[in-house]
Protein backbone atom coordinates (compact mmCIF):
# COMPACT_ATOMS: atom_id res chain seq x y z
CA UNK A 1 -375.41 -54.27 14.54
CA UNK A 2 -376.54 -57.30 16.18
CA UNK A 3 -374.11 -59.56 13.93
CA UNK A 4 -371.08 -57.72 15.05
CA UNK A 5 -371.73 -56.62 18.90
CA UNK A 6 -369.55 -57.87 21.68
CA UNK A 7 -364.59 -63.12 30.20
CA UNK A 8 -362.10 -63.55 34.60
CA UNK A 9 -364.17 -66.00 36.03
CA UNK A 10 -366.85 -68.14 33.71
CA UNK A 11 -368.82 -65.11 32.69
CA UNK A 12 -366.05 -62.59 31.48
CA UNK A 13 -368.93 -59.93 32.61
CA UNK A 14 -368.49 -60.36 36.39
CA UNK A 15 -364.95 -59.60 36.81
CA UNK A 16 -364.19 -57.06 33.37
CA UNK A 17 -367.55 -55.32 33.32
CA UNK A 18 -370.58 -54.83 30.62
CA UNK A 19 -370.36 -51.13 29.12
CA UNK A 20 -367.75 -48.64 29.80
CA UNK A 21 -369.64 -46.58 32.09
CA UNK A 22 -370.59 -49.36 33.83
CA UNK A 23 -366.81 -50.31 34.45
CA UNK A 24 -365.93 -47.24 35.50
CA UNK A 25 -368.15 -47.03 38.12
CA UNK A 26 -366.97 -50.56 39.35
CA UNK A 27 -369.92 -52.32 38.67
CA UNK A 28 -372.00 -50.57 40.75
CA UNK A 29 -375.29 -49.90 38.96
CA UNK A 30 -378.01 -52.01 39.65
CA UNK A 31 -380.37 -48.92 40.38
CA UNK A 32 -378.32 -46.56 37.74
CA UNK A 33 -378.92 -48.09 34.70
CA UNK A 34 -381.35 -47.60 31.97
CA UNK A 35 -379.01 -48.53 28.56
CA UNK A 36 -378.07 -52.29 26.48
CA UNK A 37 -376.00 -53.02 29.93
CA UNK A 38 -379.12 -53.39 32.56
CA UNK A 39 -378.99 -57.10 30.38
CA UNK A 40 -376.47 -58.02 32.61
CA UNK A 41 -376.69 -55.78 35.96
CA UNK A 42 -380.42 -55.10 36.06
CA UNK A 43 -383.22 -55.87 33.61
CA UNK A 44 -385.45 -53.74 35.40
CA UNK A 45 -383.39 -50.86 33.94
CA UNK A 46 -384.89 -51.45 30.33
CA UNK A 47 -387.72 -49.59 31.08
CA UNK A 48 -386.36 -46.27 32.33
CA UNK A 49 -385.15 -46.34 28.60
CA UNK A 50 -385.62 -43.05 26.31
CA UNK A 51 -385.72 -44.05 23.17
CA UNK A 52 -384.58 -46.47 20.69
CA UNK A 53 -380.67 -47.23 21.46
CA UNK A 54 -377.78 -49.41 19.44
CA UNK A 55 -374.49 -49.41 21.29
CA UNK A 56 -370.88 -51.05 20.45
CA UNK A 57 -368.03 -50.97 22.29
CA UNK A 58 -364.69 -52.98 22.88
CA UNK A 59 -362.06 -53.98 25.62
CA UNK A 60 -359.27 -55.89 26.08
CA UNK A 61 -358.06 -56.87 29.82
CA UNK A 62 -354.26 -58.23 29.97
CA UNK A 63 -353.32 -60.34 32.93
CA UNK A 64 -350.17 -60.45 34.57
CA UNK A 65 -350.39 -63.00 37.23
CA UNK A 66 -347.51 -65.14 38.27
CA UNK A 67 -346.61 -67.75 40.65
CA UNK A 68 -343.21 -68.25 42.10
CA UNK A 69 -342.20 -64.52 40.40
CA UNK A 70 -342.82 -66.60 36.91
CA UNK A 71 -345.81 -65.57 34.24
CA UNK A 72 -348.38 -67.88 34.45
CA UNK A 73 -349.21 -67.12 30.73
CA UNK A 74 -353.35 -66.96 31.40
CA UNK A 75 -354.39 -65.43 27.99
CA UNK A 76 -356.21 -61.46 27.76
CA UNK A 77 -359.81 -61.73 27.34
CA UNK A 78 -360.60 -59.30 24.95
CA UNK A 79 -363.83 -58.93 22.39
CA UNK A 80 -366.82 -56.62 21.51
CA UNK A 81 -369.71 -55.68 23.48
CA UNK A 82 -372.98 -54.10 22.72
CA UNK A 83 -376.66 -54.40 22.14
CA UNK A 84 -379.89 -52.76 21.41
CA UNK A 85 -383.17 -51.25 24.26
CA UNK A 86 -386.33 -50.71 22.29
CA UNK A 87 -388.77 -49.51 24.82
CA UNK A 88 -392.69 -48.99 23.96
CA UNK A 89 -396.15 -49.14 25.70
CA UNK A 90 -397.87 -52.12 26.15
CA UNK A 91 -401.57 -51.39 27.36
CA UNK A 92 -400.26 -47.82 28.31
CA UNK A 93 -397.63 -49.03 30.41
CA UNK A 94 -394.12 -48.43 29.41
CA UNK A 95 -392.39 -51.66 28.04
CA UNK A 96 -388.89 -52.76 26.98
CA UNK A 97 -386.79 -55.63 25.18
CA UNK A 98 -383.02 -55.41 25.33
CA UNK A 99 -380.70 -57.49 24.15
CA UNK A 100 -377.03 -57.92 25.63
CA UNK A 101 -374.18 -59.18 23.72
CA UNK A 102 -370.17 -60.04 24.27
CA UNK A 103 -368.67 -61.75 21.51
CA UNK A 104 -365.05 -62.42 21.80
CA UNK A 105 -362.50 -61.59 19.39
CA UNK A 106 -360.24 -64.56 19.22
CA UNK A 107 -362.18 -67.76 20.04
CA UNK A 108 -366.30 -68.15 20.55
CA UNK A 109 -365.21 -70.76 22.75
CA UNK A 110 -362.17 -72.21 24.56
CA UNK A 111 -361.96 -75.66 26.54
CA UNK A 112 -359.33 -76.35 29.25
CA UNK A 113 -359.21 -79.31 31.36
CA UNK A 114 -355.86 -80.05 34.04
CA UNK A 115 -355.03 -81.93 36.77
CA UNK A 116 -355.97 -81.05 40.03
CA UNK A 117 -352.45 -80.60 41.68
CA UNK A 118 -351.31 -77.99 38.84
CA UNK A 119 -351.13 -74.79 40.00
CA UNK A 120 -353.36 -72.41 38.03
CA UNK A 121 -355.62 -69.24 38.78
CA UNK A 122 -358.78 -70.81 39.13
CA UNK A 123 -360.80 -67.88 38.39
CA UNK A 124 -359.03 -66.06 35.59
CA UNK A 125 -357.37 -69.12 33.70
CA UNK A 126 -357.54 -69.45 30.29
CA UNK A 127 -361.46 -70.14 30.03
CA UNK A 128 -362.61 -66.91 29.80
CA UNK A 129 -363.54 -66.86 25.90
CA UNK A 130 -366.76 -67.98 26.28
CA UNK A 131 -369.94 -65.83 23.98
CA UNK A 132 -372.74 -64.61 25.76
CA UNK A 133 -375.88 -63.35 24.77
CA UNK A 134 -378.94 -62.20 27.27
CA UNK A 135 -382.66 -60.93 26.09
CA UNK A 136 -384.69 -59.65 28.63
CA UNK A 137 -387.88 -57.52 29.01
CA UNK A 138 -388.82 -54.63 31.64
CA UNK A 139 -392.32 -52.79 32.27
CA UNK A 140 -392.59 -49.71 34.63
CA UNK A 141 -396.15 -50.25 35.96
CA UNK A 142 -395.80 -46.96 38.25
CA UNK A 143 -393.22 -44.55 37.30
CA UNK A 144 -391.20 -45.38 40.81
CA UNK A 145 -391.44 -48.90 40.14
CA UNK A 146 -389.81 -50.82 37.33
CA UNK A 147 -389.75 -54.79 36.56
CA UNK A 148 -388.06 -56.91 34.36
CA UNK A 149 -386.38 -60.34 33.54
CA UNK A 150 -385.23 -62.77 30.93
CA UNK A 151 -382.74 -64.88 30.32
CA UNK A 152 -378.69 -65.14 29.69
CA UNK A 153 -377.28 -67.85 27.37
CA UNK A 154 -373.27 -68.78 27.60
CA UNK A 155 -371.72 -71.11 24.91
CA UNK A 156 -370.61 -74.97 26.22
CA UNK A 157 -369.20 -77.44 24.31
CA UNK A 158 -369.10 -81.53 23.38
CA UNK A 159 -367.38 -83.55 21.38
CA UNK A 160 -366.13 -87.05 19.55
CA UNK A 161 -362.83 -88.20 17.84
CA UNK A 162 -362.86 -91.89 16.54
CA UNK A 163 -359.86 -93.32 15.34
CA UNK A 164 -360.23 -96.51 13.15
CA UNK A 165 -357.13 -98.58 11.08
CA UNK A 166 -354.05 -100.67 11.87
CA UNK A 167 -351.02 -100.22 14.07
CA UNK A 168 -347.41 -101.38 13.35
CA UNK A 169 -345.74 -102.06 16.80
CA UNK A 170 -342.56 -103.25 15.05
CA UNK A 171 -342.53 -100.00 12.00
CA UNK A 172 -344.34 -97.47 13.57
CA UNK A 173 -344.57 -95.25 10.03
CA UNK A 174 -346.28 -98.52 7.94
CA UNK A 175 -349.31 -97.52 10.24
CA UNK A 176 -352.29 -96.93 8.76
CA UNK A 177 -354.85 -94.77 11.05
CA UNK A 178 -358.01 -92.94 9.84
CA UNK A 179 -359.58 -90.33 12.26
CA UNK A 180 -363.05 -88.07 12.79
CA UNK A 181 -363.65 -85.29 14.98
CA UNK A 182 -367.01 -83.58 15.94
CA UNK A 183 -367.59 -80.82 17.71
CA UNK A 184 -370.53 -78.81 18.76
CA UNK A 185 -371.52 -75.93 20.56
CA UNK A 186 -374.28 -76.14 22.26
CA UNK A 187 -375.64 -73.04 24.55
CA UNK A 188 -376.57 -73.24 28.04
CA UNK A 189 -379.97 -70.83 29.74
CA UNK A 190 -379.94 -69.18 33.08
CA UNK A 191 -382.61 -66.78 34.31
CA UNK A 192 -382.32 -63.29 36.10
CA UNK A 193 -384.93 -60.83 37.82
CA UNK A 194 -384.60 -57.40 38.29
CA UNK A 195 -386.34 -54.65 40.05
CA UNK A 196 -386.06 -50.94 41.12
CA UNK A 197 -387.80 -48.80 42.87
CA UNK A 198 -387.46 -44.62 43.05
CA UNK A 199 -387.27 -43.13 46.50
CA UNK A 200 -388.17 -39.92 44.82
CA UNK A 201 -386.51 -37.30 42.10
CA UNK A 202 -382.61 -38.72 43.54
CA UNK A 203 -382.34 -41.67 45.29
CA UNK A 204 -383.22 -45.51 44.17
CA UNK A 205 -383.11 -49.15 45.41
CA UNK A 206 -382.68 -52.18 43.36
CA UNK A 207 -382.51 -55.61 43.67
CA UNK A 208 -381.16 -58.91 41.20
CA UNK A 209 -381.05 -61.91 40.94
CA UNK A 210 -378.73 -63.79 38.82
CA UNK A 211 -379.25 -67.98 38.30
CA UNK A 212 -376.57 -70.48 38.46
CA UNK A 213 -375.09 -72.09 35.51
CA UNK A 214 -372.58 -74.74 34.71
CA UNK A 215 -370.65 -75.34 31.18
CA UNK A 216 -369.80 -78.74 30.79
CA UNK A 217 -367.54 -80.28 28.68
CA UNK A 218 -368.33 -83.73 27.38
CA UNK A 219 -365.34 -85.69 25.44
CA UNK A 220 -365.82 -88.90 24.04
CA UNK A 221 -363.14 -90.97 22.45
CA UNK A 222 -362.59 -94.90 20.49
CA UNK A 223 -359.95 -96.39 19.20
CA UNK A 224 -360.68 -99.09 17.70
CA UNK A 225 -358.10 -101.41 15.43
CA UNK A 226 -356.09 -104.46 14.03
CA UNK A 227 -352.67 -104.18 15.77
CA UNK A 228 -349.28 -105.98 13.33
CA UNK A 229 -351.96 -108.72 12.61
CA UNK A 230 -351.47 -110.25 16.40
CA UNK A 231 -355.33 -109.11 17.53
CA UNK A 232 -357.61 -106.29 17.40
CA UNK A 233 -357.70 -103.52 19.93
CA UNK A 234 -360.64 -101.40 21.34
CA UNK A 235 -360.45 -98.26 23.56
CA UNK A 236 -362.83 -96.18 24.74
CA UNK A 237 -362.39 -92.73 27.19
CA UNK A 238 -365.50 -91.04 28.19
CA UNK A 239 -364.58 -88.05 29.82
CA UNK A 240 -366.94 -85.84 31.89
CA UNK A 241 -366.33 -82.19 33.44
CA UNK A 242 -367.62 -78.64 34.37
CA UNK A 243 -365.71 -76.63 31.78
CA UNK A 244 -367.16 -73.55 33.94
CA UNK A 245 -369.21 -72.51 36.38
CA UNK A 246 -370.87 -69.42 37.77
CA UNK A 247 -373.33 -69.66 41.06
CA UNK A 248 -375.66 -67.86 42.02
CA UNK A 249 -375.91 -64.31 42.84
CA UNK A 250 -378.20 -61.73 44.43
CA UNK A 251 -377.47 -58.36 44.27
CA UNK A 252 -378.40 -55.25 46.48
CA UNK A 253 -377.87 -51.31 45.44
CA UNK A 254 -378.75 -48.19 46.06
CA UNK A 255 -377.62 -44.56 43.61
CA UNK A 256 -377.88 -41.17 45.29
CA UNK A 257 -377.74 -38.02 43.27
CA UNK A 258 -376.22 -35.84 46.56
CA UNK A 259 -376.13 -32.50 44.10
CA UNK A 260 -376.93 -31.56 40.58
CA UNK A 261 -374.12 -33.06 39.17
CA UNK A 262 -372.67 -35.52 41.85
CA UNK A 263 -374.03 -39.12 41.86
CA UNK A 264 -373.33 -42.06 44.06
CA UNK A 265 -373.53 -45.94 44.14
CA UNK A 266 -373.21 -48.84 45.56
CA UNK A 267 -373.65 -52.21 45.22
CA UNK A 268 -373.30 -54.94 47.43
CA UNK A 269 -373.29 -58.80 45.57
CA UNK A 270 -373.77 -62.26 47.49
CA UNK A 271 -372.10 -65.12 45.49
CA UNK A 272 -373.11 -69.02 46.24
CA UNK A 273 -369.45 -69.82 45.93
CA UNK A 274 -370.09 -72.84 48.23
CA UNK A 275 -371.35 -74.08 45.39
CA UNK A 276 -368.91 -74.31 43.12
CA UNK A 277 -368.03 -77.35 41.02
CA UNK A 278 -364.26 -77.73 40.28
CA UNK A 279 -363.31 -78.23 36.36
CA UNK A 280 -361.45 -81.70 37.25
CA UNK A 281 -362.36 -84.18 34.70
CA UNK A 282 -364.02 -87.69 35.61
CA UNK A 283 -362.64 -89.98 33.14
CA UNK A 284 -364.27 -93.53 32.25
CA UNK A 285 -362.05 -95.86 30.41
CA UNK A 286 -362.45 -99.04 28.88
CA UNK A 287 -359.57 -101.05 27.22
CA UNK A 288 -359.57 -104.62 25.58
CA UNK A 289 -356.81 -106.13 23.60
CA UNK A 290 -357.43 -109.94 23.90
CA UNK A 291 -353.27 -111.38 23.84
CA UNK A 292 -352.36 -113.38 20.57
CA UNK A 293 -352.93 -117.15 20.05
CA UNK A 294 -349.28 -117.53 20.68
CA UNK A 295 -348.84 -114.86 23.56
CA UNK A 296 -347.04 -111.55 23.44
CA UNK A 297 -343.85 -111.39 21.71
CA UNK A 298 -340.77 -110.85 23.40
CA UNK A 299 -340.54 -107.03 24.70
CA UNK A 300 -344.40 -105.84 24.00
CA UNK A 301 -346.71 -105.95 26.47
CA UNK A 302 -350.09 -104.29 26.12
CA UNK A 303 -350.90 -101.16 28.22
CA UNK A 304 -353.01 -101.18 31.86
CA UNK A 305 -355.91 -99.25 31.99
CA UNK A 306 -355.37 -95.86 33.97
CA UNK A 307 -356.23 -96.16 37.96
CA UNK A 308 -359.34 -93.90 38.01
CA UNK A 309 -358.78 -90.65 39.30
CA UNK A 310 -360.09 -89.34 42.77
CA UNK A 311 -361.45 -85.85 42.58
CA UNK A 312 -360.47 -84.06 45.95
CA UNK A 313 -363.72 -81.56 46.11
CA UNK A 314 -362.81 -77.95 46.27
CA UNK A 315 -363.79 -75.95 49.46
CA UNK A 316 -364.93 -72.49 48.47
CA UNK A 317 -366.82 -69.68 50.75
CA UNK A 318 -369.90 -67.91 49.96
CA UNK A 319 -368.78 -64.03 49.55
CA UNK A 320 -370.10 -60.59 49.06
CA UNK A 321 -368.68 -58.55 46.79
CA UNK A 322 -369.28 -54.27 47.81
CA UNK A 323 -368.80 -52.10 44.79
CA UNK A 324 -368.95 -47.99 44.86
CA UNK A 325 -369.45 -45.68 42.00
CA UNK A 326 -369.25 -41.90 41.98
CA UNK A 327 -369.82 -39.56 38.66
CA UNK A 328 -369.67 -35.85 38.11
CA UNK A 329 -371.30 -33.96 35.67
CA UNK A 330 -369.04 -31.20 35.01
CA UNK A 331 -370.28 -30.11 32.08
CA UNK A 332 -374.36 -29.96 30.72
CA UNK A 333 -375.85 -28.38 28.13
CA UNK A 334 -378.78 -28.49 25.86
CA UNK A 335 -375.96 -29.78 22.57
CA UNK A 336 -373.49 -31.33 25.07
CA UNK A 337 -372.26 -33.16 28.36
CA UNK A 338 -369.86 -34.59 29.95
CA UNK A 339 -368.90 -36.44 32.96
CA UNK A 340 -365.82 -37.97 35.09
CA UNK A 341 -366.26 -41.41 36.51
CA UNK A 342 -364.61 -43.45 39.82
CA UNK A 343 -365.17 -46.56 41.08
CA UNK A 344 -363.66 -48.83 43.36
CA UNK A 345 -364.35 -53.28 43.97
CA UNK A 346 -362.80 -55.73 46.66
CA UNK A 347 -363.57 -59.28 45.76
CA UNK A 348 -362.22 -61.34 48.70
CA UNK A 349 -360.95 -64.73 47.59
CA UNK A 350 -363.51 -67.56 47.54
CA UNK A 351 -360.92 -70.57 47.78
CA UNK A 352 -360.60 -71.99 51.00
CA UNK A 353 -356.14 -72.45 51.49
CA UNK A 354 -354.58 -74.99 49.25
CA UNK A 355 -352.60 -77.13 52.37
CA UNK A 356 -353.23 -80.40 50.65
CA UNK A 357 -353.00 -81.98 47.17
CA UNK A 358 -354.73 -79.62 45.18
CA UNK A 359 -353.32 -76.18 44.01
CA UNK A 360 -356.16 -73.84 43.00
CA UNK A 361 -354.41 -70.31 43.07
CA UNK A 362 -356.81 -67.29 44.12
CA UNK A 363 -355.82 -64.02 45.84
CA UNK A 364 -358.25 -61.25 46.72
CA UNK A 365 -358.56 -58.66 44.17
CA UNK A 366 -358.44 -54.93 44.81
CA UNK A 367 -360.23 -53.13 41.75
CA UNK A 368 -359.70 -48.89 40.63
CA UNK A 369 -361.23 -47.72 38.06
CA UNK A 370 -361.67 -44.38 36.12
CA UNK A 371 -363.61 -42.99 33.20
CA UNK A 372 -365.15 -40.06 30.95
CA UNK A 373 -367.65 -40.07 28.76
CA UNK A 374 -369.09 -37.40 26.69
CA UNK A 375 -372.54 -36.60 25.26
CA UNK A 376 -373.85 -34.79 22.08
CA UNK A 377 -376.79 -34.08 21.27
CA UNK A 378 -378.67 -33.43 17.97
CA UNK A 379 -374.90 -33.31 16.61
CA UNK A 380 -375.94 -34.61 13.18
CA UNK A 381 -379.05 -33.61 11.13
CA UNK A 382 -379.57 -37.13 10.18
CA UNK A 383 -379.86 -38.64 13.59
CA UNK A 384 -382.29 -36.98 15.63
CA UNK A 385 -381.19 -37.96 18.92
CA UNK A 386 -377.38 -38.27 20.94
CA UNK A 387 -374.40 -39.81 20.72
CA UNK A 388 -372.57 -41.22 23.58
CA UNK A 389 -369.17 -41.87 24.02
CA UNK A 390 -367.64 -43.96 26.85
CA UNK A 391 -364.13 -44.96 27.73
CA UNK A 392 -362.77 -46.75 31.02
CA UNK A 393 -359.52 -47.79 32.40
CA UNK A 394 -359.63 -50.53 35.36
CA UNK A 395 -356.48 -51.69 37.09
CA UNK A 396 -356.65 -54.87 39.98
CA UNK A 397 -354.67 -55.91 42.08
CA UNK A 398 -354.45 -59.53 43.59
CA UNK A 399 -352.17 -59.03 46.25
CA UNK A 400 -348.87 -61.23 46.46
CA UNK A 401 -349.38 -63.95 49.14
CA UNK A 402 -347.15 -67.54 50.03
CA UNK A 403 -349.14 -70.83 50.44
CA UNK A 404 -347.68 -73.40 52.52
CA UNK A 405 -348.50 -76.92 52.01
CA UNK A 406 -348.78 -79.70 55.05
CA UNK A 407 -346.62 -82.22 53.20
CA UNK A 408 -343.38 -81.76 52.38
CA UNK A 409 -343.16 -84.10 49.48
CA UNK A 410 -346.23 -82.63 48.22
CA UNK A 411 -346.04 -82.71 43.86
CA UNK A 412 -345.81 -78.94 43.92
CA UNK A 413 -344.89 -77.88 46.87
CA UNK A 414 -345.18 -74.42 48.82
CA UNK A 415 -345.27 -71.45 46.15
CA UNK A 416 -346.30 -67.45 46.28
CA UNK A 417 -348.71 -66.15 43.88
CA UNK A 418 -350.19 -62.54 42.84
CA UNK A 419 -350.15 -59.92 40.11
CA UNK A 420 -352.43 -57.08 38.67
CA UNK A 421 -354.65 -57.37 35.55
CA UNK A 422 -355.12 -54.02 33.43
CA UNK A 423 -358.41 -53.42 31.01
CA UNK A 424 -359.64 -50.75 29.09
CA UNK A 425 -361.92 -49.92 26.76
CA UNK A 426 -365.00 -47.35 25.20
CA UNK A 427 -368.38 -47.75 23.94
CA UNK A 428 -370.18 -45.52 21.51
CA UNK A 429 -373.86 -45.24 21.72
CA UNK A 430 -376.81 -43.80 19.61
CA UNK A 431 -379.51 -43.03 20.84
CA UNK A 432 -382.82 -42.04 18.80
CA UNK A 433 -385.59 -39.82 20.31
């Protein structure tokens, strides 16, 4: 299960969801949560665990975001999600592990580097394939008080190319060139801390915190070379940058059951977006090509080394995210269940306006979603326990606006930007009593 269980910003999780009840209710779960998602939105939740669960699930979110009424092309993110809660007693008091995992479909991990005057969607673009994993643990030392924490690992990456042999200015095929690449993929720790506390039989408060983390993206490259038998040439690029990054969060929420089978939440998220680092590479080059005993000949002239490039820092504001959640329980039985789900996010744009050189596109997001899910239980003589089945369907909107730029020569110029994003998905659970 664990081999084959399964990002919009860095960490697909914040913007698409973890679970399909989860993303139905918008997110909004910190103190509603007791299955393999509280890896993500509360650890705490581990403990309020049942039983032994394994869960799987998939979704696939398609973006349609344009600029200037043209597709911007930014790739679905789209992969399998799942995990396992095996709570216990440790001393008497109730214990739990969990483990959390999103593994994407298509790529474990995707690099993307551009300039800092091309337009693109900042927070969506195509670096969302990124494989996450999270293992926390939870205790419940009084039953209206439960504790947990752990750690969350995303996937970075670093690499080499060397390129060794001889170059034929005048006959360009009669060049002889031997290359090596290396790649790795290294993994990158944050921590998070979770806690909730019961306000009796139907209302709870939680709180979260989730660490910052950065994915960087280290690129190394030589060239190094005998060039028509004139001299030898050596070039070397170093290039540095934050493939990613996610700051850091702290998250408030509250879930209200107002009648037997009407519940409530809400959730209300502060992001450090002042601290964000922009994904604008810093590039160190070094070129020698010493010129022939008898100089040059006529029409060659060996290349400059590139100016260095000035990184213009990105402005972005610290914002809090509300998310509500509502789910009815319209049918329960002692064999079966099932409920409808509703949930509703704005996520106000961090990015401070693009009036100068730079052209990071944002817009704020307006997020519906809906969802079912339906319970059975002792439905198979083998498996004393439930099965759960989930489904969601989440639509957002980033609403359409113009950005005007201060100089009228500017490389790109005044442009309008927006569009919607549509995901879906379902998770099947089984759970073991």
């Amino acid at each position: 299960m664990l081999a084959i269980s399964g990002a919009a910003r860095a960490n697909p999780l914040d913007t698409f969801g973890f679970g399909s009840r989860q993303t139905a209710l918008a997110g909004a779960v910190s103190a509603d949560v007791a299955d393999f998602s509280a890896n993500y939105y509360n650890p705490a939740g581990l403990a309020r665990a049942r039983g032994l669960e394994l869960s799987i699930g998939y979704f696939r979110a398609q973006h349609y975001l344009q600029t200037n009424g043209r597709d911007n092309g930014v790739d679905p993110v789209r992969g399998l999600s799942g995990g396992i809660v095996a709570p216990g007693a440790l001393l008497g008091i109730p214990f739990a592990f969990g483990l959390g995992l999103h593994l994407p479909d298509d790529r474990i991990s995707r690099v993307r580097a551009l300039r800092q005057e091309q337009p693109r969607w900042e927070l969506y673009d195509n670096r969302n394939q990124r494989l996450f994993l999270a293992a926390n643990v939870a205790v419940s030392p009084t039953p209206w008080l439960q504790i947990g924490g752990g750690a969350s690992f995303m996937s970075s990456t670093e690499g080499r190319l060397d390129i060794t042999g001889s170059a034929n200015l005048f006959k360009a095929d009669a060049s002889q060139l031997r290359h090596e690449v290396d790649a790795d993929l290294t993994a990158v720790r944050y921590p998070q801390l979770g806690a909730r506390v019961a306000l009796g039989e139907n209302a709870a408060l939680s709180v979260v915190y989730r660490g910052q983390f950065a994915l960087k993206l280290d690129l190394r490259a030589r060239l190094l070379g005998d060039v028509s038998g004139l001299t030898t040439a050596y070039y070397s690029l170093v290039e540095s940058s934050v493939d990613a990054f996610l700051p850091q969060q702290v998250v408030f929420g509250g879930s209200w059951r107002l009648s037997r089978r009407l519940r409530a939440n809400a959730d209300f998220t502060w992001i450090n977006w002042s601290a964000y680092v922009a994904p604008v590479a810093n590039v160190a080059v070094d070129l020698a090509i010493p010129a022939p005993a008898g100089g040059w000949p006529a029409g060659i002239s060996p290349p400059a080394v590139p100016a260095p490039i000035r990184i213009v820092p990105l402005v972005m504001h610290d914002r809090v995210v509300p998310r509500i959640g509502v789910e009815y329980t319209f049918a329960s039985g002692a064999r079966w269940g099932a409920q409808a789900r509703a949930g509703y996010e704005l996520a106000k744009s961090p990015v401070a306006a693009q009036t100068l050189s730079t052209s990071y596109v944002d817009r704020d997001r307006h997020s519906l979603s809906v969802g079912a899910g339906v319970r059975l239980t002792n439905a198979i003589a083998v498996l004393p326990g439930e099965l759960r089945l989930d489904a969601h369907l989440q639509w957002s909107l980033l609403v359409t606006e113009g950005t005007l730029k201060r100089d009228p020569a500017d490389f790109v110029g005044d442009f309008t930007a927006g569009g919607q994003i549509w995901n879906a998905g379902a998770t099947l659970t089984a759970g073991f009593r």
